[in-house]
Protein backbone atom coordinates (compact mmCIF):
# COMPACT_ATOMS: atom_id res chain seq x y z
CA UNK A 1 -11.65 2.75 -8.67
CA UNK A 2 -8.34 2.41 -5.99
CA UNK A 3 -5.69 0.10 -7.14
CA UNK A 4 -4.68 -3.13 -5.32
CA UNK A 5 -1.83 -1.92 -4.29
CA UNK A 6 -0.23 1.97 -4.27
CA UNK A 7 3.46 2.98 -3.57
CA UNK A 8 4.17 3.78 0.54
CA UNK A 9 4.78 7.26 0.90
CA UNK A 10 6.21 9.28 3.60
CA UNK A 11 8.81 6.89 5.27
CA UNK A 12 11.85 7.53 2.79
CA UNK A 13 13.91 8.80 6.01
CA UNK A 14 12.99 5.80 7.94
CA UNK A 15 13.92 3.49 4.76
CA UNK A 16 17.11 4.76 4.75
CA UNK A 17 17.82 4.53 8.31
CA UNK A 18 16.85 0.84 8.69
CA UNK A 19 18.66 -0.20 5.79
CA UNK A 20 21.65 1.73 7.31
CA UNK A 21 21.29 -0.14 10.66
CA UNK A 22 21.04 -3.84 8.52
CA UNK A 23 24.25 -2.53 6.52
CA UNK A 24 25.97 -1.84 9.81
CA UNK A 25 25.02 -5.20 11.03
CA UNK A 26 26.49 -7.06 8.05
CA UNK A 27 29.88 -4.92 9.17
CA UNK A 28 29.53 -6.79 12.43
CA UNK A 29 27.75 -4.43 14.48
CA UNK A 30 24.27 -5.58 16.49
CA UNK A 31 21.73 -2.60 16.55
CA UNK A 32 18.83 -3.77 16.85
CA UNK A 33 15.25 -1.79 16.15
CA UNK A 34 12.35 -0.43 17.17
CA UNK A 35 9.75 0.94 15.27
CA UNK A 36 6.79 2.94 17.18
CA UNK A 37 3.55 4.76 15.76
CA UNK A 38 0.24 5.29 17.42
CA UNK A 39 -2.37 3.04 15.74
CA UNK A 40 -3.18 3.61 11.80
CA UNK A 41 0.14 5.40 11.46
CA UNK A 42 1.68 3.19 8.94
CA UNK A 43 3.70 1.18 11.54
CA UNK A 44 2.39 -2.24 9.71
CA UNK A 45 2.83 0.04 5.74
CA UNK A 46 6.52 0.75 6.57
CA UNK A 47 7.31 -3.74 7.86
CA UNK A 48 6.26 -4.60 4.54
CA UNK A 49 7.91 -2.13 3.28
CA UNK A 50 11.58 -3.34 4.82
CA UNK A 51 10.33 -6.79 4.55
CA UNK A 52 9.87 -6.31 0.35
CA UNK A 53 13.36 -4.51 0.33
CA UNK A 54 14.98 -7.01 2.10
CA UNK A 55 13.17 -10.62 0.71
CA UNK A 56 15.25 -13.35 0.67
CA UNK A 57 16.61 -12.29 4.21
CA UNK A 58 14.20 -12.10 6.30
CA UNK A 59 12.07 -13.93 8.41
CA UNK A 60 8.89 -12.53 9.10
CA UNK A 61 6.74 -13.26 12.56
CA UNK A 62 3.72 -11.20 13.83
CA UNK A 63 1.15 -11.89 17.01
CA UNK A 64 -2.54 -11.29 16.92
CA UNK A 65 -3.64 -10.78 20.30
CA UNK A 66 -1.65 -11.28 23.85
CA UNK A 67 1.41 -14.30 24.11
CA UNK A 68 0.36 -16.32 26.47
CA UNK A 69 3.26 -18.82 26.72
CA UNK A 70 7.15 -18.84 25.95
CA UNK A 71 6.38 -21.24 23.19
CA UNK A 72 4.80 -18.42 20.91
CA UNK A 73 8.39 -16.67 20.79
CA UNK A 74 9.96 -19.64 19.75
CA UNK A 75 12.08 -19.03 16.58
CA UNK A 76 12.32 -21.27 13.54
CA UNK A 77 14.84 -23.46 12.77
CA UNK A 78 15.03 -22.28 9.50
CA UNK A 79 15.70 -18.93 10.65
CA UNK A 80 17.14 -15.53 7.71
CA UNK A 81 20.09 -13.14 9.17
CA UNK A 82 16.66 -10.30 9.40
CA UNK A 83 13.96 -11.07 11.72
CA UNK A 84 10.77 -8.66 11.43
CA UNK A 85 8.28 -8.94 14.30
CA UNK A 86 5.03 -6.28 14.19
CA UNK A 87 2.84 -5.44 17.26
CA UNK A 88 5.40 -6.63 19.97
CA UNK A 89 2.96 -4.68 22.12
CA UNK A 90 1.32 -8.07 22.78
CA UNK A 91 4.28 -8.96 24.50
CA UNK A 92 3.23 -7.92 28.02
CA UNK A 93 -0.14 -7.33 29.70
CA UNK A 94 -0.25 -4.37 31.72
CA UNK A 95 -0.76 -6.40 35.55
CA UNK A 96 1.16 -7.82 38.11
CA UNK A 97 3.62 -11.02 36.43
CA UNK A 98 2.65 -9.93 32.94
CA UNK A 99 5.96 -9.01 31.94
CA UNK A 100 7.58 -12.45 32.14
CA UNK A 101 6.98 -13.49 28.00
CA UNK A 102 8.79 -9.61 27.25
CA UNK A 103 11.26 -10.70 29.60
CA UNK A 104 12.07 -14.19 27.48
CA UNK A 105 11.47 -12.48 24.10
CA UNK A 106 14.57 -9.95 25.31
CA UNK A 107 16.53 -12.28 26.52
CA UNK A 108 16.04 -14.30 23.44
CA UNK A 109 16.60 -11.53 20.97
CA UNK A 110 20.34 -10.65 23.09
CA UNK A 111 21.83 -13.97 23.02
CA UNK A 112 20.89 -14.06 19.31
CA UNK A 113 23.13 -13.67 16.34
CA UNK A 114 20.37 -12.22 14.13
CA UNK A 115 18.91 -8.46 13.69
CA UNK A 116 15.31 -7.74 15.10
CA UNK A 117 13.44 -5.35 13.65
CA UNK A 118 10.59 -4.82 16.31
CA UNK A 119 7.48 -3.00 15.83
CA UNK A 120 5.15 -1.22 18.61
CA UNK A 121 2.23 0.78 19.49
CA UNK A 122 3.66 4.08 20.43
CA UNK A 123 1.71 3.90 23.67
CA UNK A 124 2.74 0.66 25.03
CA UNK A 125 6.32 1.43 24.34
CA UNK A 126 6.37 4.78 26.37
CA UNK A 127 4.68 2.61 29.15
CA UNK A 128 7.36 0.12 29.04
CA UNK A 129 10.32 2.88 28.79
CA UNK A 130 8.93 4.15 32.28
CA UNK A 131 8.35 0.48 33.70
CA UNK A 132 11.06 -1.84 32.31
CA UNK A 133 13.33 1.16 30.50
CA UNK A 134 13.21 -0.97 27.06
CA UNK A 135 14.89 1.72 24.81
CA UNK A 136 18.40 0.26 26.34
CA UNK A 137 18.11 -2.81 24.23
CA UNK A 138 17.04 -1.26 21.18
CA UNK A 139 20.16 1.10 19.88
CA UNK A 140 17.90 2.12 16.58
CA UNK A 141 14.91 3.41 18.04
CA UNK A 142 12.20 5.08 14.96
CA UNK A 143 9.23 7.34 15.44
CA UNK A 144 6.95 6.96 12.82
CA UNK A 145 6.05 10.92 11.85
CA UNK A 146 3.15 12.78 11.06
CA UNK A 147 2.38 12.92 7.64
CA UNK A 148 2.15 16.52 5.73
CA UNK A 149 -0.54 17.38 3.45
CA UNK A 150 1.24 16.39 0.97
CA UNK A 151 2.14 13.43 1.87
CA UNK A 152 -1.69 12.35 2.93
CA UNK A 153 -2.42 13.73 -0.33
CA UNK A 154 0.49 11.35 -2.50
CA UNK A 155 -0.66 8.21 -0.08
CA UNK A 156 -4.84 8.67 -0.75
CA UNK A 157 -4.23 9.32 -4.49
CA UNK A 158 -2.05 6.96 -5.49
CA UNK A 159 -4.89 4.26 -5.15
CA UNK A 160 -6.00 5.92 -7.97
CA UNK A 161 -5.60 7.09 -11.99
CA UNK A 162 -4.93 10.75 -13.01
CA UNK A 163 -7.86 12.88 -12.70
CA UNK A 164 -10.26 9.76 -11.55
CA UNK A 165 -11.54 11.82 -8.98
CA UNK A 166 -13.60 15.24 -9.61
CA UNK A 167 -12.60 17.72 -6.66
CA UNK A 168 -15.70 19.94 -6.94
CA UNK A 169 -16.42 23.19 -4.79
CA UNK A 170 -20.12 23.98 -5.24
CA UNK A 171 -21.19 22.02 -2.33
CA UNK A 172 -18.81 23.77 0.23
CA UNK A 173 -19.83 27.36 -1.30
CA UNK A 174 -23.11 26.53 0.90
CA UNK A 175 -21.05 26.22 4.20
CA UNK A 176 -21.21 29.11 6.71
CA UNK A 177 -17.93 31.09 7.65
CA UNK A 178 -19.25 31.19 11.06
CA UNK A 179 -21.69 29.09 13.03
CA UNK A 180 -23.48 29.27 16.48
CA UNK A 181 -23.53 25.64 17.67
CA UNK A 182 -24.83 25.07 21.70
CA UNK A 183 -23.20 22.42 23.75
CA UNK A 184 -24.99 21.65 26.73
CA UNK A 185 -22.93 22.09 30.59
CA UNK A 186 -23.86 20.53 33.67
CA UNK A 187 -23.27 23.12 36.69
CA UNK A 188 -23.43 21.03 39.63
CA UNK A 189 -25.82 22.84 41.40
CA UNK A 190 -28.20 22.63 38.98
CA UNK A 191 -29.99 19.82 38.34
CA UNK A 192 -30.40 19.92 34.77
CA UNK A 193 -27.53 21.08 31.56
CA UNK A 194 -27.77 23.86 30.46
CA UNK A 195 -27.35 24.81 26.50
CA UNK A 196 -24.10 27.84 26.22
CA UNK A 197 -23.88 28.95 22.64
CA UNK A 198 -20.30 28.51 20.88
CA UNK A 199 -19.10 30.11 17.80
CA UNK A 200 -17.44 27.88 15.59
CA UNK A 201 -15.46 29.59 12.49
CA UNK A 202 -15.20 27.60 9.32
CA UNK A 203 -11.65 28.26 8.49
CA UNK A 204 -11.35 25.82 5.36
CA UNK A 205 -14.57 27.80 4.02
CA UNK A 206 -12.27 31.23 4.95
CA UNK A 207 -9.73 30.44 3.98
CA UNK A 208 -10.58 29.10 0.06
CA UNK A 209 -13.12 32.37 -0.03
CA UNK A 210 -10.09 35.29 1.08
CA UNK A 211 -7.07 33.53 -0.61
CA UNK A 212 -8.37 31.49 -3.58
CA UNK A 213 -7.65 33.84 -6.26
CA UNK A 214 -4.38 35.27 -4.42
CA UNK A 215 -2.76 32.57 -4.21
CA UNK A 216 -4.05 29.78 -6.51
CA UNK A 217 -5.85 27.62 -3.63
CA UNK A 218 -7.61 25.11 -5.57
CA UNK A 219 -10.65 22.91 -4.14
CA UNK A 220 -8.12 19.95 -4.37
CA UNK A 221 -5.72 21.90 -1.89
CA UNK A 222 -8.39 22.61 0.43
CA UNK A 223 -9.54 19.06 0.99
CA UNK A 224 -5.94 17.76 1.01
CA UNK A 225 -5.57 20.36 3.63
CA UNK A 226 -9.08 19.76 5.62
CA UNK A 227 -8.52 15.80 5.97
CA UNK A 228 -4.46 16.57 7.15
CA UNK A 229 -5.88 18.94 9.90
CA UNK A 230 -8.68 16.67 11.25
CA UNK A 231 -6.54 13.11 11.35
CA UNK A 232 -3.63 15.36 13.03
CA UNK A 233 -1.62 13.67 10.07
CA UNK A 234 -2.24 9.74 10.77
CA UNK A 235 -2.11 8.07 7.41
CA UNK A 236 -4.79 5.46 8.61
CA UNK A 237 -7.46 8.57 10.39
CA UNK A 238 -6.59 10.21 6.68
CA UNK A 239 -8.06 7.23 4.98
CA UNK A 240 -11.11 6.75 7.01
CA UNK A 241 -12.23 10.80 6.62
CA UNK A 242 -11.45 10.18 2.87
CA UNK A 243 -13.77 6.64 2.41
CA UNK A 244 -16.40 8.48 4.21
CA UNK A 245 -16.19 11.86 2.58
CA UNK A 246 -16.09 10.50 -0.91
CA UNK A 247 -19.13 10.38 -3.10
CA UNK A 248 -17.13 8.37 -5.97
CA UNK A 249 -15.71 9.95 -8.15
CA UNK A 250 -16.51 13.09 -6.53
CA UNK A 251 -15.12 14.46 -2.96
CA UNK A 252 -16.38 17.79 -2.06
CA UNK A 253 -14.77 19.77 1.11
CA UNK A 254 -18.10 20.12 2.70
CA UNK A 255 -18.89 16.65 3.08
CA UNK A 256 -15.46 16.31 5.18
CA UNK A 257 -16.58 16.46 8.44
CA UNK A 258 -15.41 17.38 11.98
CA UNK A 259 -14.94 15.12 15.12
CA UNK A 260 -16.30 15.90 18.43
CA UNK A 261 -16.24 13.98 21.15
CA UNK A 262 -17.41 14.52 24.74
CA UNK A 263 -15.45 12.20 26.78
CA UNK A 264 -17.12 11.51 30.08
CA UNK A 265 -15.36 8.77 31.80
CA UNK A 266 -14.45 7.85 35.55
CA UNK A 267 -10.54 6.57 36.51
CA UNK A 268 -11.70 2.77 35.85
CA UNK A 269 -13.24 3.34 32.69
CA UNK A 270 -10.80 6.09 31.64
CA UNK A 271 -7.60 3.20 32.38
CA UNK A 272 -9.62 0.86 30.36
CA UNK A 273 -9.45 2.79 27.58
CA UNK A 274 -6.17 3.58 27.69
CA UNK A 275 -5.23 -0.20 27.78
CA UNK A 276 -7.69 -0.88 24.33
CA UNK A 277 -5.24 2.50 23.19
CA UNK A 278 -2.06 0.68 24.07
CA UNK A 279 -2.75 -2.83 23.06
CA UNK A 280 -4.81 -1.63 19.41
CA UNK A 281 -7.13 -4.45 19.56
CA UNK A 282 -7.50 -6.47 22.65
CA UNK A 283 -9.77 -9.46 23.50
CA UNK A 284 -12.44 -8.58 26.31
CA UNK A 285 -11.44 -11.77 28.27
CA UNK A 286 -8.28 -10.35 28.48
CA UNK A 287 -9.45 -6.72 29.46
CA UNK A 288 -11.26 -8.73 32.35
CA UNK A 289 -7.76 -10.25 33.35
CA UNK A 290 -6.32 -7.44 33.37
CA UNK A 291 -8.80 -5.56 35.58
CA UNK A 292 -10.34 -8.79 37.59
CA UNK A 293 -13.46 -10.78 36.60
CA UNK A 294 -15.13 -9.47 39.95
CA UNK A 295 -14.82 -5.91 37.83
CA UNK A 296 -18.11 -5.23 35.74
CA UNK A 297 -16.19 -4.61 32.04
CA UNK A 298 -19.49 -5.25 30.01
CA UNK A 299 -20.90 -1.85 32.02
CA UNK A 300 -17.31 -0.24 30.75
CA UNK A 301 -17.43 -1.27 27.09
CA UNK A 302 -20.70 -0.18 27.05
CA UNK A 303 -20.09 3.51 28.28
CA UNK A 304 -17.51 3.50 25.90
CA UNK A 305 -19.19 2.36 23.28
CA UNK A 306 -21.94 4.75 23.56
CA UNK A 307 -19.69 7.59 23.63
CA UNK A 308 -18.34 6.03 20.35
CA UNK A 309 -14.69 5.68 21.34
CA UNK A 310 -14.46 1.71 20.45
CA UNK A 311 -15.59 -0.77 18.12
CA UNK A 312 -15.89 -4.48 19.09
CA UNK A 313 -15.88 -7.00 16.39
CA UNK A 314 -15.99 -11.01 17.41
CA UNK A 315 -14.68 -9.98 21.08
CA UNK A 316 -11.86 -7.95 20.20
CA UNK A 317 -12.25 -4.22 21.39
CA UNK A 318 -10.42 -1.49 19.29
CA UNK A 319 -10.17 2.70 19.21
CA UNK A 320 -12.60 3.79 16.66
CA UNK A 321 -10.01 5.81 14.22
CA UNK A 322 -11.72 8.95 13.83
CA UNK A 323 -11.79 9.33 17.73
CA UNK A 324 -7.95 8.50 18.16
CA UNK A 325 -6.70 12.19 18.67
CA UNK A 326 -9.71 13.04 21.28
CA UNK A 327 -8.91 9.65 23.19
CA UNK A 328 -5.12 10.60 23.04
CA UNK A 329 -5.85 14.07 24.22
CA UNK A 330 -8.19 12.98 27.03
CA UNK A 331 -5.62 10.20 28.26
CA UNK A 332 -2.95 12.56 28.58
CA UNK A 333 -4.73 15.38 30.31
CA UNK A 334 -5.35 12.34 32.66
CA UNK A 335 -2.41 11.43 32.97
CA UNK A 336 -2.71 7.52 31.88
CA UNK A 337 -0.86 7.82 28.59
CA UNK A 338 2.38 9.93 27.65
């Protein structure tokens, strides 16, 4: 069974690079961070990461959902040279006046005599470089990457022992190299969809069938490979394919499968989304500030739920991880997210 807790992998780079910025702060030089990663890439992994590192200098503070009042920045008294902050995304709502507690927590973080190691969603910080041009007060600025395979592969294993889990290939033998799948298309004219045949190619299935022999592909590789491809390299999409793929102790590639999503959404619902994107989790209340309470958001959730792009748990709206990519995709082909 996984271990309580595994070694982080794939952030060495960034390690080094935020322990170069604290070294150059102890010389007397202020550079303060910013750490960005779309939601479930490790943004959260690598804090306690720097936080562990760094112990008995840092002071540690984190918000939940929106800051609502100055007093929630407040620092305490009692206050380490390092101050680590994750999810400063909740520092601003996206409306008119809701950039006045980002406007306090920068002035704050200027006049101070500490580092700040800040932590964002990727998507609220681009929207803030366009609006308020944050990057200026932020000289260390760190994208979280993409994992490899490799690196998905080191991160999902080492939750477990050697050879726990049984990588076994007879159920993806049965998997077609190519498949006719329909979609259906609405024509306007017509009243009625109409079903257009697709071929879809198996390329994992191929792939492990032309080159296994040649050049030593192993079942493990392919699934390593397989998860990488369909969470576009997010640590936290990797995890989620794996926990659902995995019959314990055995994974097979052909119970790894695809996301589709048909995202059918108007401006409204489509800027909704892209807020739930931005924020990670947001309350609906404060969706309904965002857009006006005289704006039906119960009707939105809905639609989005039902195309299964959210979640909502106790009020508090989220991305479902395995659509992430298609959400990203859609928002930037409409031009709401960059």
């Amino acid at each position: 069974m996984e271990k309580e807790e595994a070694e982080i992998t794939g952030f060495n780079e960034e390690i080094i690079n935020i322990q170069a910025a604290i070294a150059g702060f102890e010389s007397g030089h202020k550079l303060n961070i910013a750490i960005t990663a779309e939601p479930l890439a490790g943004r959260t992994m690598l804090i306690n990461e720097v936080e562990k590192i760094n112990y008995q200098k840092v002071t540690r503070l984190s918000f939940s959902s929106t800051v609502k009042n100055k007093g929630e920045i407040s620092l305490p008294e009692q206050l380490r040279r390092i101050v680590l902050i994750d999810d400063c995304q909740f520092l601003y709502t996206r409306r008119i006046g809701g950039f006045h507690i980002l406007e306090d927590f920068l002035e704050l973080m200027t006049s101070s005599n500490n580092i700040f190691i800040t932590a964002w969603n990727l998507y609220s910080w681009k929207y803030l470089e366009k609006v308020v041009n944050i990057g200026k007060y932020f000289p260390v600025q760190i994208k979280l990457p993409k994992f490899s395979t490799s690196d998905i592969k080191e991160c999902i294993l080492s939750r477990y022992k050697p050879n726990e889990i049984k990588f076994i290939e007879n159920e993806y033998e049965k998997e077609k190299i190519i498949e006719i799948t329909r979609h259906p298309v609405v024509i306007k004219p017509l009243k009625n969809p109409i079903d257009i045949p697709f071929f879809k190619i198996n390329y994992d299935t191929l792939k492990l069938r032309l080159f296994k022999k040649e050049k030593n592909i192993s079942v493990e590789d392919v699934v390593f490979e397989k998860i990488a491809r369909i969470s576009n390299g997010n640590p936290g999409v990797a995890k989620i394919i794996w926990q659902n793929s995995l019959e314990y102790p055995v994974i097979k590639p052909g119970k790894i499968k695809e996301f589709s999503f048909n995202i059918e959404l108007d401006y409204n619902e489509s800027f909704i989304l892209g807020v739930i994107l931005s924020m990670g989790t947001i309350k609906k209340k404060e969706l309904s500030e965002i857009v006006g309470y005289d704006y039906g958001i119960d009707e939105t959730l809905f639609r989005l739920l039902e195309q299964g792009l959210i979640s909502i748990e106790e009020d508090h709206c989220s991305i479902k991880p395995e659509a992430l990519q298609s959400i990203v995709e859609f928002l930037k082909r409409s031009r709401l997210v960059w």
